[in-house]
N, C-alpha and C. Protein backbone atom coordinates (compact mmCIF):
# COMPACT_ATOMS: atom_id res chain seq x y z
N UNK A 1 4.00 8.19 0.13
CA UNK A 1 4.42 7.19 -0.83
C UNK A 1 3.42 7.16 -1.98
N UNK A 2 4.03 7.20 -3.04
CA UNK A 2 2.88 7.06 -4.56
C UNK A 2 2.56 5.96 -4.42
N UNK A 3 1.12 5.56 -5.08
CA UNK A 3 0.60 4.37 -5.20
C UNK A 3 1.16 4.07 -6.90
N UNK A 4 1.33 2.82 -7.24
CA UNK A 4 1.23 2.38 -8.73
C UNK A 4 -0.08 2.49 -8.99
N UNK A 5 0.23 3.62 -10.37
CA UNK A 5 -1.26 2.97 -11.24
C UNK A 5 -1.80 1.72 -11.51
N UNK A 6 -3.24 1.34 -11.59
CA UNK A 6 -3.89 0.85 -11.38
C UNK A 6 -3.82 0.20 -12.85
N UNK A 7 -3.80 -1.52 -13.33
CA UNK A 7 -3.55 -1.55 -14.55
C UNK A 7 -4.85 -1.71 -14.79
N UNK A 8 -5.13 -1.32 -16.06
CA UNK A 8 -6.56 -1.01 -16.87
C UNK A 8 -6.54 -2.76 -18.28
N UNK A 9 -7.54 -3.15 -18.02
CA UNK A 9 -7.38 -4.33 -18.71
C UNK A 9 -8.78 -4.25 -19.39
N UNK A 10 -8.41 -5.13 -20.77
CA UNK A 10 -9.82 -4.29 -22.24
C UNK A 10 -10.64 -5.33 -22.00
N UNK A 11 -12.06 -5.10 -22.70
CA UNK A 11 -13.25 -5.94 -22.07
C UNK A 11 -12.57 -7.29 -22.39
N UNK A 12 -11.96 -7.49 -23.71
CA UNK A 12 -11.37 -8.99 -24.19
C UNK A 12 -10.89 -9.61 -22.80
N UNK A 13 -9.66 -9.09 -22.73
CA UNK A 13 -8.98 -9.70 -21.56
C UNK A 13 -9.57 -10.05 -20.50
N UNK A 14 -10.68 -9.24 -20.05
CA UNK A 14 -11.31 -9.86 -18.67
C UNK A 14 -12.47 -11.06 -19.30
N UNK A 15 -12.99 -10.94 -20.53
CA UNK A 15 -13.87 -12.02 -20.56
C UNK A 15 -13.00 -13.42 -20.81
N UNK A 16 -11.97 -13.08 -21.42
CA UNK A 16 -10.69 -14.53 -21.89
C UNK A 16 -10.26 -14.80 -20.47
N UNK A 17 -9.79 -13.91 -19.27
CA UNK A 17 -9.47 -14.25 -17.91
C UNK A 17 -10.40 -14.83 -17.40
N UNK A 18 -11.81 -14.69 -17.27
CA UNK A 18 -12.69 -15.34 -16.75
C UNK A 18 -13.51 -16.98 -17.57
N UNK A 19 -13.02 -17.23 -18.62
CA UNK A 19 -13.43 -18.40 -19.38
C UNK A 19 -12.06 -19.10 -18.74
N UNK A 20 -11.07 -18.88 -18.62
CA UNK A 20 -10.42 -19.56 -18.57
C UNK A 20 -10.20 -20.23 -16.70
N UNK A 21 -10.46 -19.18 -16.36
CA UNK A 21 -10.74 -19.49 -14.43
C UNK A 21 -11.94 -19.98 -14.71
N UNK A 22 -13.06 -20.30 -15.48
CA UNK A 22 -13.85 -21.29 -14.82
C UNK A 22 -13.55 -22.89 -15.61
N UNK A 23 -12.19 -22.74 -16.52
CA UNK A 23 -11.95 -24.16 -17.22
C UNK A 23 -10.79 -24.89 -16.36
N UNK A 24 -10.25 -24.04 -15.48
CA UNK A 24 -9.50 -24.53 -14.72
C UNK A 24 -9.93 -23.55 -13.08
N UNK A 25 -8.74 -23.64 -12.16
CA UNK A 25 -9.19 -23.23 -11.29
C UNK A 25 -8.64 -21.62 -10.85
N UNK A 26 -9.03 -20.99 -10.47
CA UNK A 26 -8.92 -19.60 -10.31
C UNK A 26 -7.17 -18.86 -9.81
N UNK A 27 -6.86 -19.72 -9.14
CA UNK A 27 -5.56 -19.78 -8.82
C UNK A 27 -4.30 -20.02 -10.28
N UNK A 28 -4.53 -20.93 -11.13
CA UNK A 28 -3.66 -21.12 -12.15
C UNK A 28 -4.25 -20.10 -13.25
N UNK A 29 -5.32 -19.59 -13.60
CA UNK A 29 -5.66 -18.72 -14.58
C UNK A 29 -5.01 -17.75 -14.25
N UNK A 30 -4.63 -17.01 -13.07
CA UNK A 30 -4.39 -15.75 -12.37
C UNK A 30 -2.67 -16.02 -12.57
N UNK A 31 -2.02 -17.21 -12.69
CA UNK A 31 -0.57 -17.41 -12.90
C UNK A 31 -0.30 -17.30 -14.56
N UNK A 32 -1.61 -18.29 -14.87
CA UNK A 32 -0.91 -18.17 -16.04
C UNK A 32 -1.16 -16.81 -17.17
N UNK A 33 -2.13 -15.75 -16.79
CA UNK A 33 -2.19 -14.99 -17.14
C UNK A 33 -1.60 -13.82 -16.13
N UNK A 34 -0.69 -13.80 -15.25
CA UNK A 34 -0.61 -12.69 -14.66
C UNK A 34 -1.34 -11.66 -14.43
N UNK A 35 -2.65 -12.17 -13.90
CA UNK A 35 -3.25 -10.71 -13.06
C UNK A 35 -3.42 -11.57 -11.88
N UNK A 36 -3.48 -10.37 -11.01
CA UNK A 36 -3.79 -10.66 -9.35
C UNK A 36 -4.93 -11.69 -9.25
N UNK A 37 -4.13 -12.43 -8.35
CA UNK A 37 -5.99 -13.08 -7.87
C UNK A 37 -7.24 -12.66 -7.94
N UNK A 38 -7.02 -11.91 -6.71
CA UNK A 38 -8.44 -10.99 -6.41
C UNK A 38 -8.90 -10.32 -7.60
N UNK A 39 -8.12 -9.67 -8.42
CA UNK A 39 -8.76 -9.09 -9.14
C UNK A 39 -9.52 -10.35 -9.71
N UNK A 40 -8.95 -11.09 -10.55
CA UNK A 40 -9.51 -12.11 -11.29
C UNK A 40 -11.14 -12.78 -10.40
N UNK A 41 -10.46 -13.00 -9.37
CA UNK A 41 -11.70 -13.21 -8.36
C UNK A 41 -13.04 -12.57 -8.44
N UNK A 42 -12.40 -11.28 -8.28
CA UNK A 42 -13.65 -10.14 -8.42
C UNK A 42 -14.57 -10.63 -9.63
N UNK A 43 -13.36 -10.17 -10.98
CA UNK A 43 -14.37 -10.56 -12.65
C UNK A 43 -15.39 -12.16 -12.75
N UNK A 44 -14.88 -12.52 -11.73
CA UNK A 44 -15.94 -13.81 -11.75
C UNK A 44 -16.98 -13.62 -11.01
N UNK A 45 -16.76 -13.07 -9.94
CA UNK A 45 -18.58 -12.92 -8.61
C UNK A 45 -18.99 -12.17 -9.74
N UNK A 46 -18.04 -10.52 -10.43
CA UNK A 46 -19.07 -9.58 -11.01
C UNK A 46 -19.69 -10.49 -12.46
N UNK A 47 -18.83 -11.77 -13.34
CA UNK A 47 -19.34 -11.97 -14.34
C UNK A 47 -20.51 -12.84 -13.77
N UNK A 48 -20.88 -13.67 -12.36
CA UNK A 48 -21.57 -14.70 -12.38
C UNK A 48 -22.55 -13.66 -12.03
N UNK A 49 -22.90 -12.26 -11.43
CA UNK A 49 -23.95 -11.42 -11.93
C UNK A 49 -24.40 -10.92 -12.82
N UNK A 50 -23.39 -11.23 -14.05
CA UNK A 50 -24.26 -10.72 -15.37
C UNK A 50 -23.71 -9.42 -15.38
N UNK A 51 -22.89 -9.06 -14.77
CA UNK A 51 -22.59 -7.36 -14.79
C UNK A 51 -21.11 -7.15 -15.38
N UNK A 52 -20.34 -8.07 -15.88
CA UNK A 52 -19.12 -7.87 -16.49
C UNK A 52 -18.36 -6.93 -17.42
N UNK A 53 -19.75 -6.37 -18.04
CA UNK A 53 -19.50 -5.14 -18.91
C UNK A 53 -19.49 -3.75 -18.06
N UNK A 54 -20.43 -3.92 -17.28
CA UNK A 54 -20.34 -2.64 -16.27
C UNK A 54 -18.92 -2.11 -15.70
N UNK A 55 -18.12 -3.18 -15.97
CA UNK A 55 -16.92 -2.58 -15.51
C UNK A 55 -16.03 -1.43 -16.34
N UNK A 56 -15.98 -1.66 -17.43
CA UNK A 56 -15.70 -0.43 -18.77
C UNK A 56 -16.28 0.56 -18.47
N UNK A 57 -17.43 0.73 -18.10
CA UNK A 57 -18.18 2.29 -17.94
C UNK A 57 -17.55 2.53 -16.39
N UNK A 58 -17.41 1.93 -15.56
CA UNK A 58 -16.88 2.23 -14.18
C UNK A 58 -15.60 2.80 -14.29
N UNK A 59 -14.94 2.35 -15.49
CA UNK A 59 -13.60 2.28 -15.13
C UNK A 59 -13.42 4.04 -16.01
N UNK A 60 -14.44 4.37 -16.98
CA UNK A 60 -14.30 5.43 -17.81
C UNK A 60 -14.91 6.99 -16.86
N UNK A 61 -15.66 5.89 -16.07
CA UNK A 61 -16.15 7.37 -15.30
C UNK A 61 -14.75 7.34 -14.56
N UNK A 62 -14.51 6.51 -13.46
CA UNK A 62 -13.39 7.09 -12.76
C UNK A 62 -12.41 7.40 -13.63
N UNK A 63 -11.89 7.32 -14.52
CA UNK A 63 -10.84 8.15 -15.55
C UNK A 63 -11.16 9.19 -15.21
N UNK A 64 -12.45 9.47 -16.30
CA UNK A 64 -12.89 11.00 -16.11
C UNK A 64 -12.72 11.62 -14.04
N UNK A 65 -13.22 11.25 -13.53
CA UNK A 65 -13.41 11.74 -12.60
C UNK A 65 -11.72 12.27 -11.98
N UNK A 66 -10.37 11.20 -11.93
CA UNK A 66 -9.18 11.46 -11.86
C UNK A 66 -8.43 12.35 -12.66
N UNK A 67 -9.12 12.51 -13.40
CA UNK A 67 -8.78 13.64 -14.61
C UNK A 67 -9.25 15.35 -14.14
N UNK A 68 -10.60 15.18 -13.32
CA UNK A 68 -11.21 16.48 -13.09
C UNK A 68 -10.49 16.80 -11.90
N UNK A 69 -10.24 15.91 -10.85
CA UNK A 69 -10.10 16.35 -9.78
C UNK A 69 -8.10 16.47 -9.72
N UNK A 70 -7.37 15.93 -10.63
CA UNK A 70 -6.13 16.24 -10.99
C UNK A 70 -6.01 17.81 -11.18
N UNK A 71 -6.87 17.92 -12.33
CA UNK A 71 -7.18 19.41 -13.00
C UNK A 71 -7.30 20.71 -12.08
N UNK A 72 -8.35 20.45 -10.52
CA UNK A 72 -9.09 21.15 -9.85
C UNK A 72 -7.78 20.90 -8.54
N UNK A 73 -7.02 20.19 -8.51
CA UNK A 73 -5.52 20.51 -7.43
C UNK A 73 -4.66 21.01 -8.38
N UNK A 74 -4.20 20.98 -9.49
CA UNK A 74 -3.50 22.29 -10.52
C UNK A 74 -4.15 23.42 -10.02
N UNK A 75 -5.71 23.56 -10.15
CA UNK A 75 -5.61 25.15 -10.06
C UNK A 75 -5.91 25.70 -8.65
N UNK A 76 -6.16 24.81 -8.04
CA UNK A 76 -6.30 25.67 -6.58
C UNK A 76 -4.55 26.06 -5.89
N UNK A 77 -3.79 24.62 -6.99
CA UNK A 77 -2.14 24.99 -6.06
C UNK A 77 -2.06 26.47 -6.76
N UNK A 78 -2.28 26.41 -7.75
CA UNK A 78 -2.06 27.95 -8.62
C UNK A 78 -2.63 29.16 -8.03
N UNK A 79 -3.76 28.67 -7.33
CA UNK A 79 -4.51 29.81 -6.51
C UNK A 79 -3.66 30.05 -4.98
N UNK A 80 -2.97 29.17 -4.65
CA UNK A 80 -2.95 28.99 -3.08
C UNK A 80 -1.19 29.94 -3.42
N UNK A 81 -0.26 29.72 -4.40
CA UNK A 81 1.01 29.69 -4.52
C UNK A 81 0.74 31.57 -4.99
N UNK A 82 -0.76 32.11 -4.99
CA UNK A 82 -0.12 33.53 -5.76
C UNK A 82 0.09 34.21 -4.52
């Protein structure tokens, strides 16, 4: 079974998702903006560490990294199919 991609959300959005879960409560920010709980959950433990930006570079390496290893099953099927 395919998994759904994973939605990718811009630094704005997670810092506006997280001002707004701590002006109300974490449960109605997550409705009224439609993202998952948990996720939303998460951007708050990671923003109340100070690490909220770290998530953009996390999210650019694993790009890159889904990108290489996409690349590297193209060519081994290419290798395996001659």
């Amino acid at each position: 079974m395919n998994r759904m991609p994973k939605a990718r959300y811009t630094k704005e959005v997670r810092e506006e998702a997280v001002k707004l879960a701590e002006a109300v409560v974490a449960s109605e920010a997550s409705r009224r903006l439609s993202i998952p709980l948990k996720t939303l959950t998460n951007w708050l433990r990671i923003s109340k560490a100070g690490k909220l930006e770290e998530i953009d570079r996390n999210q650019k390496l694993q790009t890159e990294l889904e990108t290489e290893l996409q690349r590297v099953k193209r060519e081994l099927a290419g290798d395996i199919s001659l």
